[in-house]
Each structure stands twice: as structure tokens, then as C-alpha cells.
PDB file of N, CA and C in Angstrom:
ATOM      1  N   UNK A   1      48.925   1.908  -6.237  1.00  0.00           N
ATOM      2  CA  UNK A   1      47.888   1.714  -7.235  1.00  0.00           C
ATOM      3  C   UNK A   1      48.488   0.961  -8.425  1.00  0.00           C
ATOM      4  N   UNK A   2      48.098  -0.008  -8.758  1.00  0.00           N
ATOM      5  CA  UNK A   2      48.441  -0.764  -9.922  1.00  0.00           C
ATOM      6  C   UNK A   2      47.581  -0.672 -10.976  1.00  0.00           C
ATOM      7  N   UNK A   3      47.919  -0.485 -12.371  1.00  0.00           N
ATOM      8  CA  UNK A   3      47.750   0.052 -13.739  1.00  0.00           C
ATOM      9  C   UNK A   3      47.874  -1.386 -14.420  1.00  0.00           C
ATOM     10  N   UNK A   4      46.443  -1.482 -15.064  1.00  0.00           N
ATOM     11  CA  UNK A   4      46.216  -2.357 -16.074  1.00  0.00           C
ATOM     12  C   UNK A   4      45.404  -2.094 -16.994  1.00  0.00           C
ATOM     13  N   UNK A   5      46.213  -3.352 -18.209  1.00  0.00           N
ATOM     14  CA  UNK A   5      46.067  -3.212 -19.450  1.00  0.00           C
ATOM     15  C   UNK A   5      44.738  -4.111 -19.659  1.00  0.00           C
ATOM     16  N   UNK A   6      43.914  -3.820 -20.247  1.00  0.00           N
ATOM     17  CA  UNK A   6      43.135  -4.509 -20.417  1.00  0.00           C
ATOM     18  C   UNK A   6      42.506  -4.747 -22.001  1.00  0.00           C
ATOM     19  N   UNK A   7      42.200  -5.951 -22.667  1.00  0.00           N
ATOM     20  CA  UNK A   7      41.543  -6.045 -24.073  1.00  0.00           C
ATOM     21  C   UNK A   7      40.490  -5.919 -23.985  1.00  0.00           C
ATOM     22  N   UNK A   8      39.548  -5.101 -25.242  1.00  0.00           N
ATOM     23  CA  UNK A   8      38.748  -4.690 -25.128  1.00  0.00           C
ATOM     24  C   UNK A   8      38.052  -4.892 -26.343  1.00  0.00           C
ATOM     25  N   UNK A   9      37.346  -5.287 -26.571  1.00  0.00           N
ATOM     26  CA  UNK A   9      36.102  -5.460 -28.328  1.00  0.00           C
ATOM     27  C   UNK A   9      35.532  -4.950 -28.276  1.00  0.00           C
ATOM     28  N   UNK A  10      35.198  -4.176 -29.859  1.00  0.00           N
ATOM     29  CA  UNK A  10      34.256  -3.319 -29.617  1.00  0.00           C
ATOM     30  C   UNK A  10      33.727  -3.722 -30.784  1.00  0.00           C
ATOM     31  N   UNK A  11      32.566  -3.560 -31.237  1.00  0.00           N
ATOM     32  CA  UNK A  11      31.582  -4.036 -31.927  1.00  0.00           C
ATOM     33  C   UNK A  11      30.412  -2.955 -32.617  1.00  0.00           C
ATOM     34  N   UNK A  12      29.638  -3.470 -33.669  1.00  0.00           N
ATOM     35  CA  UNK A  12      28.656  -2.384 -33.488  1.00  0.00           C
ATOM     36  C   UNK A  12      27.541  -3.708 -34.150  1.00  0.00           C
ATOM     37  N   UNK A  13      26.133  -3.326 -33.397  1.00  0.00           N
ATOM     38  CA  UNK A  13      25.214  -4.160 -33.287  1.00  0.00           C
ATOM     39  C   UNK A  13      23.974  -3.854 -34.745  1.00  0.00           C
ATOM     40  N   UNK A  14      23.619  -4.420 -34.765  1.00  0.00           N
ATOM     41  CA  UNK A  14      22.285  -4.304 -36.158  1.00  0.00           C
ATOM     42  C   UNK A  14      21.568  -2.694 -35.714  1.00  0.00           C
ATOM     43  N   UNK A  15      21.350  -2.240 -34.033  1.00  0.00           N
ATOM     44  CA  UNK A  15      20.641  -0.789 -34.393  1.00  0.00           C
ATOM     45  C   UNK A  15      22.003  -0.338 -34.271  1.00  0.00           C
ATOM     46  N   UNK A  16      22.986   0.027 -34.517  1.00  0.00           N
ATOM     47  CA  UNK A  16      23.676   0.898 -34.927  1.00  0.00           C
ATOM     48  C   UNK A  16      24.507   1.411 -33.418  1.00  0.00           C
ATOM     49  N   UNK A  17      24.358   0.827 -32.392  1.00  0.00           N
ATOM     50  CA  UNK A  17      24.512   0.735 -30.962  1.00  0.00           C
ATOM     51  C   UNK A  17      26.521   0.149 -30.821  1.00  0.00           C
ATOM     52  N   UNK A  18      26.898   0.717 -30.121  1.00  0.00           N
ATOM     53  CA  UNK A  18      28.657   0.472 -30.019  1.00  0.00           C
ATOM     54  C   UNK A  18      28.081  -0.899 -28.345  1.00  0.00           C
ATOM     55  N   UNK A  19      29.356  -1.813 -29.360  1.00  0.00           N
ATOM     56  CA  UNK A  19      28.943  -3.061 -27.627  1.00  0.00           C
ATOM     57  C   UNK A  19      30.287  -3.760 -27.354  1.00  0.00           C
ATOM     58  N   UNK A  20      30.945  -3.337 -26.266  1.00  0.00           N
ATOM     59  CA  UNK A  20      31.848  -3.715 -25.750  1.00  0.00           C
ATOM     60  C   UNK A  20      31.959  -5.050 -24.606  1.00  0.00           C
ATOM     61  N   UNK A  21      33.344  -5.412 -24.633  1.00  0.00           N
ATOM     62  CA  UNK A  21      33.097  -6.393 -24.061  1.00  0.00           C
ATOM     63  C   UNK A  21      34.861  -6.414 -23.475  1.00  0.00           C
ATOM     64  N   UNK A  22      35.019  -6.727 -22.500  1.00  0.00           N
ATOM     65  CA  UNK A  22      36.163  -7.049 -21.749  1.00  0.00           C
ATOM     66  C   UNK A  22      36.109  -8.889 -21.604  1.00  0.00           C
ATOM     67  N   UNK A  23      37.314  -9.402 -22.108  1.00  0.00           N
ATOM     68  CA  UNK A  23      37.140 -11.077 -22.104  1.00  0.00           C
ATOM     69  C   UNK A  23      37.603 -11.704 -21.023  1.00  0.00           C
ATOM     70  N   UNK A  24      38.743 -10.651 -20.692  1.00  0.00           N
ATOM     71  CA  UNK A  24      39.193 -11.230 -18.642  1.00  0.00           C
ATOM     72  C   UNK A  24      38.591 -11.814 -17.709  1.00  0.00           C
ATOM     73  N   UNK A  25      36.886 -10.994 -18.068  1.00  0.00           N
ATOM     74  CA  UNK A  25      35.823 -11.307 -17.160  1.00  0.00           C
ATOM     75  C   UNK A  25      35.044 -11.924 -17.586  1.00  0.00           C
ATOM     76  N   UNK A  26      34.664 -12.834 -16.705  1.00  0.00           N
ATOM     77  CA  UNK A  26      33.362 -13.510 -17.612  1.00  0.00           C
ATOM     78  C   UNK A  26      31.815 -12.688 -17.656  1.00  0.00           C
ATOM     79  N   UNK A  27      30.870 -12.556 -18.313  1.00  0.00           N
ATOM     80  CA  UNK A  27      29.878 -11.714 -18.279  1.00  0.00           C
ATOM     81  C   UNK A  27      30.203 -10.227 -18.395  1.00  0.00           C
ATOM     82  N   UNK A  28      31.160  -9.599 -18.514  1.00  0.00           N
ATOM     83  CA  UNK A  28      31.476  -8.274 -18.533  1.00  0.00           C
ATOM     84  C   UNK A  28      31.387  -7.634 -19.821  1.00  0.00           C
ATOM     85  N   UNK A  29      30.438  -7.004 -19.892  1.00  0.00           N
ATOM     86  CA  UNK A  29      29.939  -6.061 -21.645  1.00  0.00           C
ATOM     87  C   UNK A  29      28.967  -5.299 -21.253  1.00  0.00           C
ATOM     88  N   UNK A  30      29.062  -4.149 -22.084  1.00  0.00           N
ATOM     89  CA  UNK A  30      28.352  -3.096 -22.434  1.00  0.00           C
ATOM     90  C   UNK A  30      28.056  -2.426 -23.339  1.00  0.00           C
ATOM     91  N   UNK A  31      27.354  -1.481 -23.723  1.00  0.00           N
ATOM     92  CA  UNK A  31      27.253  -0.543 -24.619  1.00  0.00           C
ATOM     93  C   UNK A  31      27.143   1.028 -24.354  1.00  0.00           C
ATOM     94  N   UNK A  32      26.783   1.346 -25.644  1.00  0.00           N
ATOM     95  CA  UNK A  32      26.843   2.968 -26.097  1.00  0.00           C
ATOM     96  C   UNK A  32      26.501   3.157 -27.290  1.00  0.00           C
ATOM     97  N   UNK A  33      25.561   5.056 -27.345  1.00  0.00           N
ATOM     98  CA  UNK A  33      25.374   5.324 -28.585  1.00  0.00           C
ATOM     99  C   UNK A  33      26.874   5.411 -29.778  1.00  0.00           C
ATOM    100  N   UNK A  34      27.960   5.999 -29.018  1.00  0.00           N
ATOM    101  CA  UNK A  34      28.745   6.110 -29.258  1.00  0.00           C
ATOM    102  C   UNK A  34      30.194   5.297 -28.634  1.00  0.00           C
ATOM    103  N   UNK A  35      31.012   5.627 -29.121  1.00  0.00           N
ATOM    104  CA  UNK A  35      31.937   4.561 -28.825  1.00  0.00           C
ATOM    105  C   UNK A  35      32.726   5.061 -27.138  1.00  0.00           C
ATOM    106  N   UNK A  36      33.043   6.506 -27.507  1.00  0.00           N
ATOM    107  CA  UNK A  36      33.337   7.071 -26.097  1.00  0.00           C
ATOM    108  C   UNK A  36      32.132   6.341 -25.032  1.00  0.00           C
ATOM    109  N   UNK A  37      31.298   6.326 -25.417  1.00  0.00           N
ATOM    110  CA  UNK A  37      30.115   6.127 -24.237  1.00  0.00           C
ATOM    111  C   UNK A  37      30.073   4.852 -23.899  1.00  0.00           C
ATOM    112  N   UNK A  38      30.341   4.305 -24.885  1.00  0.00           N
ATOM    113  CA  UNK A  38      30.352   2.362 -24.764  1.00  0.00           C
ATOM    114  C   UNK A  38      31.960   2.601 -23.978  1.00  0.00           C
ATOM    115  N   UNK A  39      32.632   2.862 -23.970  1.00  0.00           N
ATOM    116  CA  UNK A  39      33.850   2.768 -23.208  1.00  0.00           C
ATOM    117  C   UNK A  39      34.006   3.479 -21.892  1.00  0.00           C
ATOM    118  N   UNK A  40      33.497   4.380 -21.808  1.00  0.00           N
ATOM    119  CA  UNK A  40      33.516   4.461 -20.503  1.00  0.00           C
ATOM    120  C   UNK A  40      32.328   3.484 -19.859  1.00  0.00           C
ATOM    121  N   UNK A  41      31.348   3.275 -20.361  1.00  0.00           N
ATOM    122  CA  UNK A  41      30.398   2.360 -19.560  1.00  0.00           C
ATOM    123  C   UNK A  41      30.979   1.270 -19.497  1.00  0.00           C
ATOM    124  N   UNK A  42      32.072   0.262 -19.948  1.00  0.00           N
ATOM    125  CA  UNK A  42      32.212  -0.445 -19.597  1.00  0.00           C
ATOM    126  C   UNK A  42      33.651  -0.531 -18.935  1.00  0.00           C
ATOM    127  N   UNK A  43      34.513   0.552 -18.306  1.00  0.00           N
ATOM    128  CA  UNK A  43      35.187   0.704 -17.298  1.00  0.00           C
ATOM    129  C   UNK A  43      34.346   0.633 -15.919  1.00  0.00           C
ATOM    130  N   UNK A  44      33.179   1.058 -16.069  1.00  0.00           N
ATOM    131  CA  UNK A  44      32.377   0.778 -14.976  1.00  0.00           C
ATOM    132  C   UNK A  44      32.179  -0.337 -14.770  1.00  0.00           C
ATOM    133  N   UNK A  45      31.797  -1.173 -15.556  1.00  0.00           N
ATOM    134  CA  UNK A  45      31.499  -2.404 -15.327  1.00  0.00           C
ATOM    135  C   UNK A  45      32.735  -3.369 -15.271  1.00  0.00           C
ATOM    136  N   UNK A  46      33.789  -2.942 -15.562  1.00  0.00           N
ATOM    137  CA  UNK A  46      35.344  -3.882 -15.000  1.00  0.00           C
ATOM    138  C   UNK A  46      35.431  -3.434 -13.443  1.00  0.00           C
ATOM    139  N   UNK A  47      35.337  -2.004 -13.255  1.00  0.00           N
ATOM    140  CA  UNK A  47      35.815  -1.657 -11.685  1.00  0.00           C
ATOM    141  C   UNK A  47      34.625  -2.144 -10.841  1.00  0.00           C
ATOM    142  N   UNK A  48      33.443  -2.626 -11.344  1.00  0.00           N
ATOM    143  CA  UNK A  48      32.818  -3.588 -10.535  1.00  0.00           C
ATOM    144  C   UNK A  48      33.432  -5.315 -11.056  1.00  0.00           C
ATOM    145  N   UNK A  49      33.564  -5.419 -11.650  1.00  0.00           N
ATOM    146  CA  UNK A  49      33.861  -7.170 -11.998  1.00  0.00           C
ATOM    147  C   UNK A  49      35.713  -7.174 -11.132  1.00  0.00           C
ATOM    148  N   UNK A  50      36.192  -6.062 -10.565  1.00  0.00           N
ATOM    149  CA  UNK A  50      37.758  -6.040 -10.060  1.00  0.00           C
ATOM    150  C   UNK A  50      37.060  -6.322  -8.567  1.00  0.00           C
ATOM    151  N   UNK A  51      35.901  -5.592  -8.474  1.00  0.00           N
ATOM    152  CA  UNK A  51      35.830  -5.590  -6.784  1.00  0.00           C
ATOM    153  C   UNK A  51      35.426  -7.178  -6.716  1.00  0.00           C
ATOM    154  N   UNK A  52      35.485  -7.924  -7.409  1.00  0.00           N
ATOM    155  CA  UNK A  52      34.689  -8.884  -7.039  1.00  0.00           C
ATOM    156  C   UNK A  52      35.410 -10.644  -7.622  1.00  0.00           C
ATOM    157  N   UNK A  53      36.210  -9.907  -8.291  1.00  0.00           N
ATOM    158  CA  UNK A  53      37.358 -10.972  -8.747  1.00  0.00           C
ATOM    159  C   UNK A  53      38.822 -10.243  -8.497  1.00  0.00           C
ATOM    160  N   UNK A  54      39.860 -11.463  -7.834  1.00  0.00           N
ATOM    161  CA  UNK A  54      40.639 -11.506  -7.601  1.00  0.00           C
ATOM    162  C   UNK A  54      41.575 -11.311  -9.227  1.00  0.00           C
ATOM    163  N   UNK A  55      42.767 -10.882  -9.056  1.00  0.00           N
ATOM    164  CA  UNK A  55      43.758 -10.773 -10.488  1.00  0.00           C
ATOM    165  C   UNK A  55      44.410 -11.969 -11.066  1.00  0.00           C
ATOM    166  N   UNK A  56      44.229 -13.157 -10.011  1.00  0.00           N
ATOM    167  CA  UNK A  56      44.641 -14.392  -9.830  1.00  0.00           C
ATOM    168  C   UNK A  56      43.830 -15.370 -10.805  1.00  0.00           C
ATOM    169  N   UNK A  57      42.346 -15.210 -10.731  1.00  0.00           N
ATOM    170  CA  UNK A  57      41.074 -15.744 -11.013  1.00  0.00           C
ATOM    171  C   UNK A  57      40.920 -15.097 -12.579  1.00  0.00           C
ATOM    172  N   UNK A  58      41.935 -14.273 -13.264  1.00  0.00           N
ATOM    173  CA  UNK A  58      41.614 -13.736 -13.830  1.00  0.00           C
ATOM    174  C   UNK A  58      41.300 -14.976 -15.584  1.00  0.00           C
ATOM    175  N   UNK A  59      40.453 -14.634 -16.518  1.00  0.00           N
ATOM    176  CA  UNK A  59      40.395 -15.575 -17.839  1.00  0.00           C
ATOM    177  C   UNK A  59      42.220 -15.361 -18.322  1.00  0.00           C
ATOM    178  N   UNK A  60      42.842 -16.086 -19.153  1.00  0.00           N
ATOM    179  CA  UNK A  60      43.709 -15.795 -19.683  1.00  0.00           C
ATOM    180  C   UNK A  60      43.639 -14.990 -21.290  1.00  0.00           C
ATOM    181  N   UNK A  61      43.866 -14.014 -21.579  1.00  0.00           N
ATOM    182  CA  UNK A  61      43.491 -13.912 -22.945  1.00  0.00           C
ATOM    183  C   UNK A  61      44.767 -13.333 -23.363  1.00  0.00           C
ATOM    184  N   UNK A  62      44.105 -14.459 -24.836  1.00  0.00           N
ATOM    185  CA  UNK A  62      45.513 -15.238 -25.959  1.00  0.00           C
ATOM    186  C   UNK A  62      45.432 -14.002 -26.882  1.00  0.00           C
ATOM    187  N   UNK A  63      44.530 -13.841 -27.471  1.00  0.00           N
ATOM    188  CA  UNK A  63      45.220 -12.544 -28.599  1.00  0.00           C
ATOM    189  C   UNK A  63      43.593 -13.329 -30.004  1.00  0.00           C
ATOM    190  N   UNK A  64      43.689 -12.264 -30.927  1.00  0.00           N
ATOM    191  CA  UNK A  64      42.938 -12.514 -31.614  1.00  0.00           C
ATOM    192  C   UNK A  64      42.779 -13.686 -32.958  1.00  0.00           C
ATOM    193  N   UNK A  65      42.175 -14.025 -33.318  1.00  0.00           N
ATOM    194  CA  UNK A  65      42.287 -14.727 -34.820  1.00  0.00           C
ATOM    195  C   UNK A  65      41.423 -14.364 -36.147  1.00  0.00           C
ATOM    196  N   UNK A  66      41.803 -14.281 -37.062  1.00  0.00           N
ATOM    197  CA  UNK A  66      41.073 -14.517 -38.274  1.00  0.00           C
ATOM    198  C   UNK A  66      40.635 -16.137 -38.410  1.00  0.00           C
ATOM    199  N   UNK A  67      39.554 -16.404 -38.682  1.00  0.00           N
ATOM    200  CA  UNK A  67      39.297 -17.425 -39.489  1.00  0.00           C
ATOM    201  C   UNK A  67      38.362 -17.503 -40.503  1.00  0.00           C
ATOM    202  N   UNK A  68      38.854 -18.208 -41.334  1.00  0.00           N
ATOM    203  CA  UNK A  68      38.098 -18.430 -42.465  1.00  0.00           C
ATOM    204  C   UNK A  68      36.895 -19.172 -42.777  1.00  0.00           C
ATOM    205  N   UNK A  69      36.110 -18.908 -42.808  1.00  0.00           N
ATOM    206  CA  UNK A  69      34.759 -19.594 -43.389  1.00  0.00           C
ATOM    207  C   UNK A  69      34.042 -19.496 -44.669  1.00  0.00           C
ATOM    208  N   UNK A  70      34.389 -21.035 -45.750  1.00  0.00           N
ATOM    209  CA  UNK A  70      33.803 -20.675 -46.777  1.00  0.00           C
ATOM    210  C   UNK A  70      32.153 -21.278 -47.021  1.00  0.00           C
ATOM    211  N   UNK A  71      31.048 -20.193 -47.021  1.00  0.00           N
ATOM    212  CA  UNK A  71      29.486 -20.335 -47.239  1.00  0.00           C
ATOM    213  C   UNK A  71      29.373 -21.034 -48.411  1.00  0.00           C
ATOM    214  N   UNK A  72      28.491 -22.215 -48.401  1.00  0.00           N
ATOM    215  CA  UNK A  72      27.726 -22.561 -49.501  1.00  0.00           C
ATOM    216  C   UNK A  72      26.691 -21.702 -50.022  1.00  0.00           C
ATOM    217  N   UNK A  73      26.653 -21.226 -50.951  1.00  0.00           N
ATOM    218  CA  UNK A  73      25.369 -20.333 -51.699  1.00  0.00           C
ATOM    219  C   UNK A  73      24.722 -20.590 -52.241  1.00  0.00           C
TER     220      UNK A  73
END
């Protein structure tokens, strides 16, 4: 059995809803009222996006950034 690490975002949406997202995969996100719940729902939805993509095929992901954006007001 092989053990992976996986990145994970988590977010929270305008109703107040936790929304995750795995970037490895393409289309792979979910949610929850809570954050436990948004996380396990979207282990479900990787161990379906594993049955169906190879580790090979996988996105590469680089790591995060800040950027800056200054608004005109």
C-alpha cells in the first residue's frame, strides 16, 4: 500500500459552506458544513479520481503564492 501526500485548499464560500479542492486532479472539489466534513468528502472524491488516474498522469503542484493586487477606488 502506498501513502500519499496530498495538497489540499480549503476555502470558505459566501454561505458560510467549507470547499475543498485537491489540485493533482483536475475537477476534484468538494464541500462541507464543516471543515472535518469538507475533508473527508473530499478523500472520497480523490479515491475516486485515483481509480481513474494513473500517478504518472498526475498535475504537478508547485507550492503556493501571494500576489499582490493594487484596486483602483
Amino acid at each position: 500500500m502506498k501513502k500519499l501526500h496530498l495538497p489540499i485548499i480549503i476555502e470558505m464560500d459566501e454561505d458560510g459552506y467549507y470547499t475543498v479542492s485537491c489540485p493533482l486532479f483536475k475537477g476534484c472539489h468538494s464541500y462541507g458544513e464543516t471543515i472535518d466534513e469538507a475533508l473527508g468528502n473530499i478523500r472520497e472524491v480523490i479515491e475516486m479520481c485515483l481509480e481513474e488516474t494513473e500517478l504518472e498522469e498526475l498535475n504537478k503542484f508547485i507550492g503556493f503564492r501571494e500576489l499582490r493586487i493594487v484596486q483602483n477606488a
